[in-house]
Protein backbone atom coordinates (compact mmCIF):
# COMPACT_ATOMS: atom_id res chain seq x y z
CA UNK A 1 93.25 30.36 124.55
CA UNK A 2 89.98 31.40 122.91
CA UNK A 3 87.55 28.99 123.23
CA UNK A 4 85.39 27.55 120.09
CA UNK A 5 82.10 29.74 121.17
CA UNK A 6 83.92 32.99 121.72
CA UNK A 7 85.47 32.07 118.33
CA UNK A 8 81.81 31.55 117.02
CA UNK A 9 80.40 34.46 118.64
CA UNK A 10 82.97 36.84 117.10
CA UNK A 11 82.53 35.04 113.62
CA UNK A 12 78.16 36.11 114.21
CA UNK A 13 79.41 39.50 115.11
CA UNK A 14 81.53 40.40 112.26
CA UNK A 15 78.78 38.50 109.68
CA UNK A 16 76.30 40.83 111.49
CA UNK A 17 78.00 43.51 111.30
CA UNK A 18 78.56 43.34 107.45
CA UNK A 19 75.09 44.19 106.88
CA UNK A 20 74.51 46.45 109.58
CA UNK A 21 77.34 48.80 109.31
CA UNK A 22 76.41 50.01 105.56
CA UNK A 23 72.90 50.08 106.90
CA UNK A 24 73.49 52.40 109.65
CA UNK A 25 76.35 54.42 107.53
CA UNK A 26 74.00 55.11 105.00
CA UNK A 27 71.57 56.76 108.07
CA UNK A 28 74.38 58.76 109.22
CA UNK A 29 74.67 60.58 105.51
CA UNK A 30 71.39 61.08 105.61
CA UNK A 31 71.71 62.74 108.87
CA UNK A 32 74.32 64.89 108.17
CA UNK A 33 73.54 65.78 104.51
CA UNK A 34 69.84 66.79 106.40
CA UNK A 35 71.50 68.48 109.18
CA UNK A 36 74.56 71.02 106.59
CA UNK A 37 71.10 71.62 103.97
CA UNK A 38 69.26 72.84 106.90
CA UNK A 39 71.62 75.64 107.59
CA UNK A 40 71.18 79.52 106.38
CA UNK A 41 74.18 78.95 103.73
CA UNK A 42 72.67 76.06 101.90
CA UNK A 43 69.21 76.79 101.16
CA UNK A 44 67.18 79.89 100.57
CA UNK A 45 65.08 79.89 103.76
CA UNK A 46 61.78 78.69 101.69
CA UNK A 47 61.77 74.75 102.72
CA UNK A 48 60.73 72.82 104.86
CA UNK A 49 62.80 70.45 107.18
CA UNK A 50 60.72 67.54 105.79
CA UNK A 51 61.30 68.60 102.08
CA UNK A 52 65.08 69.21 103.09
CA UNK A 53 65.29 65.68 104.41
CA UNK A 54 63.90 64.40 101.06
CA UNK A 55 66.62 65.50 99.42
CA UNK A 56 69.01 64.47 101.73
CA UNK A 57 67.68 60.94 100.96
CA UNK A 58 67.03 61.34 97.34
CA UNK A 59 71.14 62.22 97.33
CA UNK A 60 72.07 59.41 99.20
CA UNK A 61 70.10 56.35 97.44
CA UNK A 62 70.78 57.87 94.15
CA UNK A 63 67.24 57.90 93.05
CA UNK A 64 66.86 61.44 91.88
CA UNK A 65 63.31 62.51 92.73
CA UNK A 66 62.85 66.12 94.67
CA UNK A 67 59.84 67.80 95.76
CA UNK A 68 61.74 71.29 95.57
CA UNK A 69 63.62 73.15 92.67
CA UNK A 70 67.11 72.37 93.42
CA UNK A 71 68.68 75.38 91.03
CA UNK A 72 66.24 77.89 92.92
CA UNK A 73 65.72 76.22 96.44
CA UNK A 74 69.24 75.70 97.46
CA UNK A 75 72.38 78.14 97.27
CA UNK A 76 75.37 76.89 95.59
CA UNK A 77 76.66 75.86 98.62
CA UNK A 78 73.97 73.61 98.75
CA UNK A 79 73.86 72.30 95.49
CA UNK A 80 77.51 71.01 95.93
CA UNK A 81 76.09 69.05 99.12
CA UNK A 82 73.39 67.60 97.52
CA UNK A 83 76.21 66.62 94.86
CA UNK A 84 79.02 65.47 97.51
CA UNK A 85 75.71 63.28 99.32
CA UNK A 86 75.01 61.54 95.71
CA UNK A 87 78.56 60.89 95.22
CA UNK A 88 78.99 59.16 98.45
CA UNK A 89 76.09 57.38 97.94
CA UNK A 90 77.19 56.23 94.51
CA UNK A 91 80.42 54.94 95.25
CA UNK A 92 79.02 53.29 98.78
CA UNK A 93 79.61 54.38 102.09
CA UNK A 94 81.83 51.51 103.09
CA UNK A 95 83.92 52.44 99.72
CA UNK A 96 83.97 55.85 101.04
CA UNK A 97 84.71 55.58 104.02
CA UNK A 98 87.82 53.13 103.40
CA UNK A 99 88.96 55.17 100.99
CA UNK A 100 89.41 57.92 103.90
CA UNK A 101 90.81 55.41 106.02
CA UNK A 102 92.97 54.82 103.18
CA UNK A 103 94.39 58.37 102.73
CA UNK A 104 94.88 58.83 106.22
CA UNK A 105 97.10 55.32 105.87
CA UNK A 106 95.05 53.90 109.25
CA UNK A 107 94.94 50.32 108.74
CA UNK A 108 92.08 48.48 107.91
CA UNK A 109 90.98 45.57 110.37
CA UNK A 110 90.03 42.39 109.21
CA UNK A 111 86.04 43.12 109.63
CA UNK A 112 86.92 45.98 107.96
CA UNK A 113 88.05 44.21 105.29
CA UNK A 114 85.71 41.91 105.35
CA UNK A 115 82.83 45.04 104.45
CA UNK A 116 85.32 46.25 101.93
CA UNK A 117 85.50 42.88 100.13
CA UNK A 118 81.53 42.74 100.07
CA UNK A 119 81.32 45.88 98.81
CA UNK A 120 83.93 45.70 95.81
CA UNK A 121 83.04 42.13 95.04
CA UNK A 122 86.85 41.39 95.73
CA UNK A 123 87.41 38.32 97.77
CA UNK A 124 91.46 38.62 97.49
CA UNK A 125 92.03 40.71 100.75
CA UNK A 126 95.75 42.04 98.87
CA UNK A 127 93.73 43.21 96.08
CA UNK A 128 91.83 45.35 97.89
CA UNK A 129 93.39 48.46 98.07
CA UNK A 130 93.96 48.39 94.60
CA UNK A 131 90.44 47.96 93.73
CA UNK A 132 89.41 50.95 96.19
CA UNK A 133 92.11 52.99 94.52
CA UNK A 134 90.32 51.95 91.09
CA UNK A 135 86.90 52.56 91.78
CA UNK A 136 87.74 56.40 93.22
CA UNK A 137 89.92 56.72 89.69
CA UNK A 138 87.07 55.80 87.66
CA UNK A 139 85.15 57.43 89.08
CA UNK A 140 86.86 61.01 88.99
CA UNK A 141 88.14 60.49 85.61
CA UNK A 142 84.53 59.48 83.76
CA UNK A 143 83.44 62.78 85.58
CA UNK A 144 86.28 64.68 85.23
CA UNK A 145 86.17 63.90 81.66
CA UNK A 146 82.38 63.87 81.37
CA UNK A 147 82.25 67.40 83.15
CA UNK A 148 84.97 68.78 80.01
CA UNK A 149 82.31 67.84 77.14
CA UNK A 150 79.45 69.15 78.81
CA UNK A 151 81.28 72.55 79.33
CA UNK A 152 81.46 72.54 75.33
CA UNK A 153 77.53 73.17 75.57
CA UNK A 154 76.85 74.80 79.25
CA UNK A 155 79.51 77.55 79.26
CA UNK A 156 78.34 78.80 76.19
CA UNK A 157 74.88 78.66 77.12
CA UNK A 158 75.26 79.75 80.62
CA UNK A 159 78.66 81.99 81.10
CA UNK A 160 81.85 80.59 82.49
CA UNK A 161 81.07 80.18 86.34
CA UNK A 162 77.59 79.14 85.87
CA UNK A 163 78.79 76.70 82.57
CA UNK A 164 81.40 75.03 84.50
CA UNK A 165 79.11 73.91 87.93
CA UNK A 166 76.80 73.08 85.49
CA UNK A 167 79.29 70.76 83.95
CA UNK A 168 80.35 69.25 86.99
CA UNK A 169 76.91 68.74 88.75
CA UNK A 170 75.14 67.01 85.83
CA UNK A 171 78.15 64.82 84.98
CA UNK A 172 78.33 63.61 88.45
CA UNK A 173 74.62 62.68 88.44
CA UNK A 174 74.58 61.30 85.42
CA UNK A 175 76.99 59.04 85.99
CA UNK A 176 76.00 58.00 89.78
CA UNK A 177 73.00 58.12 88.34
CA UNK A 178 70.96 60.16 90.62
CA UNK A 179 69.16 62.19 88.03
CA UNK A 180 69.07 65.73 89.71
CA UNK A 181 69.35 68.53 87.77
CA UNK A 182 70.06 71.87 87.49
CA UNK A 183 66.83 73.06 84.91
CA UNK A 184 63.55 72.87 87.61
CA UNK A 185 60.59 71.04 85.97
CA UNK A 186 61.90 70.70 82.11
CA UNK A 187 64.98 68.58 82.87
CA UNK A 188 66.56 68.38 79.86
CA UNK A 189 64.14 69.17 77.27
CA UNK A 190 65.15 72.72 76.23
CA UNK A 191 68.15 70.88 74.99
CA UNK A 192 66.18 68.12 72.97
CA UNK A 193 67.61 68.67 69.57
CA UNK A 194 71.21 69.00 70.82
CA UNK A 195 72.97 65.73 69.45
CA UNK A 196 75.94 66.31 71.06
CA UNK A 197 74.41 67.27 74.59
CA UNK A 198 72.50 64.37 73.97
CA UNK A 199 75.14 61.41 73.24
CA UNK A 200 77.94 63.02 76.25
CA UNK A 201 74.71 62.43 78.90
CA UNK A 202 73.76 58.78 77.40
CA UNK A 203 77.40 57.59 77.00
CA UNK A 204 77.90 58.99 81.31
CA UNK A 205 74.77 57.45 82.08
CA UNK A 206 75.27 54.06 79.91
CA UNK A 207 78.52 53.54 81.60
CA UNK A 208 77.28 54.66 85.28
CA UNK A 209 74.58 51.85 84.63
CA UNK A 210 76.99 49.18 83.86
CA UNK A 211 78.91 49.22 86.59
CA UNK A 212 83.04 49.61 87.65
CA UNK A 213 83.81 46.20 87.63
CA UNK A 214 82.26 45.57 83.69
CA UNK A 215 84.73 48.99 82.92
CA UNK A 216 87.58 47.20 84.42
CA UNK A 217 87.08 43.87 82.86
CA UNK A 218 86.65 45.45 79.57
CA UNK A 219 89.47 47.92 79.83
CA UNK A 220 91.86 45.19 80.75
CA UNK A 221 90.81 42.56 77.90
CA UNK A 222 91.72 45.75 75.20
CA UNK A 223 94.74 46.09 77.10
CA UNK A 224 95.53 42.21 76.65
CA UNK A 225 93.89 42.85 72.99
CA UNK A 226 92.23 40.20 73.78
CA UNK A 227 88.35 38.79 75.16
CA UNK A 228 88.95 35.26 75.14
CA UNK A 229 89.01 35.58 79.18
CA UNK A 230 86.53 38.37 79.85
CA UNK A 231 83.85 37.34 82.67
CA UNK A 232 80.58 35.80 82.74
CA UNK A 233 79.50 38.78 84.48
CA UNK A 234 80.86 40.79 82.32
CA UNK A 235 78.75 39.12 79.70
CA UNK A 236 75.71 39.38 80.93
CA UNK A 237 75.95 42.84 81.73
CA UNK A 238 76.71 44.48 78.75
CA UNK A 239 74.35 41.59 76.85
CA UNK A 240 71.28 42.04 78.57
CA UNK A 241 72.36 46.30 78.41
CA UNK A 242 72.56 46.18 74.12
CA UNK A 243 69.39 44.12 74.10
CA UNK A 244 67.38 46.27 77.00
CA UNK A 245 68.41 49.51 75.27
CA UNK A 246 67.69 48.45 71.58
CA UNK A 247 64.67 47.10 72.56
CA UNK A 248 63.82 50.51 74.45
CA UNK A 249 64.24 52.57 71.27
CA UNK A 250 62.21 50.04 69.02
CA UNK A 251 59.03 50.07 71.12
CA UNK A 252 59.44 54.00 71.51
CA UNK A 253 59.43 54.50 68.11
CA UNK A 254 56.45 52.08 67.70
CA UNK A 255 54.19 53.47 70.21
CA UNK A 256 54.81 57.03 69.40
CA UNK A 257 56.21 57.67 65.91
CA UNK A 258 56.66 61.65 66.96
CA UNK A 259 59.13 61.01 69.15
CA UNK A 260 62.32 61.69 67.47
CA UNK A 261 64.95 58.44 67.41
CA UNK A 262 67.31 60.90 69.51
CA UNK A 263 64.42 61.53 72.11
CA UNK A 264 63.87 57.38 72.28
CA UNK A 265 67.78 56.82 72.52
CA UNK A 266 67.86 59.69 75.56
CA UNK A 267 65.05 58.03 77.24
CA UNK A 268 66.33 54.41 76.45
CA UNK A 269 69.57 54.88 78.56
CA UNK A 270 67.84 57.76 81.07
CA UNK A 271 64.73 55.86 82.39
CA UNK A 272 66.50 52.59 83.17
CA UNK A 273 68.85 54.20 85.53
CA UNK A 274 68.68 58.21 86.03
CA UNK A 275 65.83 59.92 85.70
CA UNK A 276 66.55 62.77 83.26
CA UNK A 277 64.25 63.52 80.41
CA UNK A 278 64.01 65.28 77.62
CA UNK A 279 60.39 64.37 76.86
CA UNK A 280 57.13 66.09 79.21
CA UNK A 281 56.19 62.76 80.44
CA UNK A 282 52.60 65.27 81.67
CA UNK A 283 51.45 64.99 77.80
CA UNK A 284 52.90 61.38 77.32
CA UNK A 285 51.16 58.62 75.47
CA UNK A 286 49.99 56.27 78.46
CA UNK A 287 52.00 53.56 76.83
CA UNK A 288 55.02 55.22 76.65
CA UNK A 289 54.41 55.95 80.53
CA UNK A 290 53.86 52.16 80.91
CA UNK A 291 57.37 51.56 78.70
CA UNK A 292 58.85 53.62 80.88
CA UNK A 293 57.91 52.66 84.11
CA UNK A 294 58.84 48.66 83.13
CA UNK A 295 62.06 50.19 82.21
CA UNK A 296 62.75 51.76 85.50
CA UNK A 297 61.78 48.61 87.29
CA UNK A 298 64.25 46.99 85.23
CA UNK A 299 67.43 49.26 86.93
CA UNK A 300 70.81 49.40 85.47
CA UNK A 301 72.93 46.65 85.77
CA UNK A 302 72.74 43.89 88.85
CA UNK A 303 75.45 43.14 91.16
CA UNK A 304 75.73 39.78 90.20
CA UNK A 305 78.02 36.77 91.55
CA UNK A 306 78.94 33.65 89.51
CA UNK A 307 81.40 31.30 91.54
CA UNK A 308 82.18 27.65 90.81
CA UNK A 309 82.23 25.27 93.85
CA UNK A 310 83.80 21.65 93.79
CA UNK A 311 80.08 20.27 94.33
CA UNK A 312 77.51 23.11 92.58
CA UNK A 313 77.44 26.22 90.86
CA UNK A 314 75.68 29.34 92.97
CA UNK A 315 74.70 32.66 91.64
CA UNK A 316 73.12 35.93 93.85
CA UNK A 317 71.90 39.37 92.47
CA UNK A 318 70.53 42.16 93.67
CA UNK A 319 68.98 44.93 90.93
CA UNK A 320 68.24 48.66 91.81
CA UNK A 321 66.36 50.98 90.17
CA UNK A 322 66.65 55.07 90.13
């Protein structure tokens, strides 16, 4: 029989390696997404290892920020990397990698499990394959779909090839919000005045910012007709989203009454979470860069827990920021 220590020791192990295994799975993207962006095929022979591994990062944590022109610097090849790198980092590599796992119909062991249910907030071990399966759908359908509007604007703009990658690559990082683009130093702002462009990017990156699980809750209260029983987190989350965002456009307005109310709605939903712009933040009124910058500190939504205890209620939260 196992004895009460080894029992103890293998219950440190598995706690341990709950927060080490992401940890050291995010490293090995990295690695990788450095190593395939290094090669002749991906990049155009003009950067540097170190500027190379900055993307590889950038892709990975979803934050957006390059020191090279993505569109010029790296081959197509490359630019679906850097895309496949921000997707994986988006969805989590745990996710990720269970969803593999999944495909491949390996089974999942109970540490396993035990990352999985950390990373989908889903404490029902049954459930979890079914919330795996959702996130992944979500995911490829708000892109799938996203990636359809856009080509309205891009594959007029750009030609069919060129329209449709465009498509794809900005509605994938504007909903994992990564903010890389496809349009060197302007970003968006040759396509300022374009409503349509406009709402399609705030409505991906609105709903990358919320979350899955606030998408889920929602979609299944309309499905019950019915929000008597919709979360507290879910609450919160698109609460403290309305007010953040309103707020956003208000003090834009305020501090610079030439920015157009489209402009302060792009930048409302973009700074919080993405990075896109379709201002040139260079010229910017210092007080719209200080806006801005509280904004980004703010993040998109938290991963927040709310669970009820027989003796006390606990909450924990984490926020990032792109």
């Amino acid at each position: 029989m196992t004895s009460y220590k080894e029992k103890g020791k293998q219950k440190m192990l598995n706690r341990k390696r709950i927060y080490i295994v992401p940890f050291l799975g995010f490293i090995v993207i990295i690695l990788i997404g450095w190593i395939i962006l290094m090669l002749p095929f991906c990049n155009n022979g003009n950067i540097s290892s170190l500027d190379v591994l900055f993307s590889a990062v950038s892709a990975t944590c979803v934050t957006g920020l390059t020191t090279v022109n993505i569109s010029q610097d790296y081959t197509f090849i490359g630019q679906v990397v850097v895309a496949i790198i921000t997707e994986i980092g988006s969805i989590g590599f745990v996710t990720f990698v269970s969803f593999l796992l999944n495909i491949k119909k390996k089974r999942i062991s109970l540490s396993d499990a035990l990352l999985l249910s950390d990373a989908l907030n889903e404490t029902r071990f049954s459930k979890l394959k079914q919330r795996l399966k959702e996130v992944i759908k979500y995911t490829l359908v708000i892109e799938f779909i996203g990636s359809i509007f856009l080509s309205a604007v891009f594959i007029p703009e750009f030609g069919l090839e060129k329209g449709i990658w465009y498509s794809i690559f900005h509605s994938i990082t504007a909903f994992c919000n990564a903010g890389f683009d496809l349009f060197g130093t302007s970003s968006f702002m040759a396509f300022t005045n374009n409503i349509y462009l406009n709402i399609v990017l705030i409505i991906l990156m609105l709903l990358g910012g919320i979350g899955f699980f606030v998408m889920e809750d929602v979609i299944i209260c309309i499905k019950k007709k019915s929000f008597i029983h919709i979360s507290f987190h879910t609450k919160v989350v698109l609460w403290t989203t309305f007010i953040i965002y309103f707020l956003s456009i208000v003090l834009t307005k305020l501090i610079d009454p030439n920015i157009t109310v489209l402009q302060a709605m792009f930048m409302g939903a973009a700074t919080r979470t993405t990075g896109f712009s379709t201002l040139n933040m260079e010229t910017a009124n210092p007080l719209i860069k200080l806006l801005f910058s509280i904004l980004m500190m703010i993040g998109g939504a938290p991963r927040f827990y709310f669970r009820r205890n027989k003796s006390n209620f606990y909450c924990s939260f984490s926020i990032t920021c792109s």
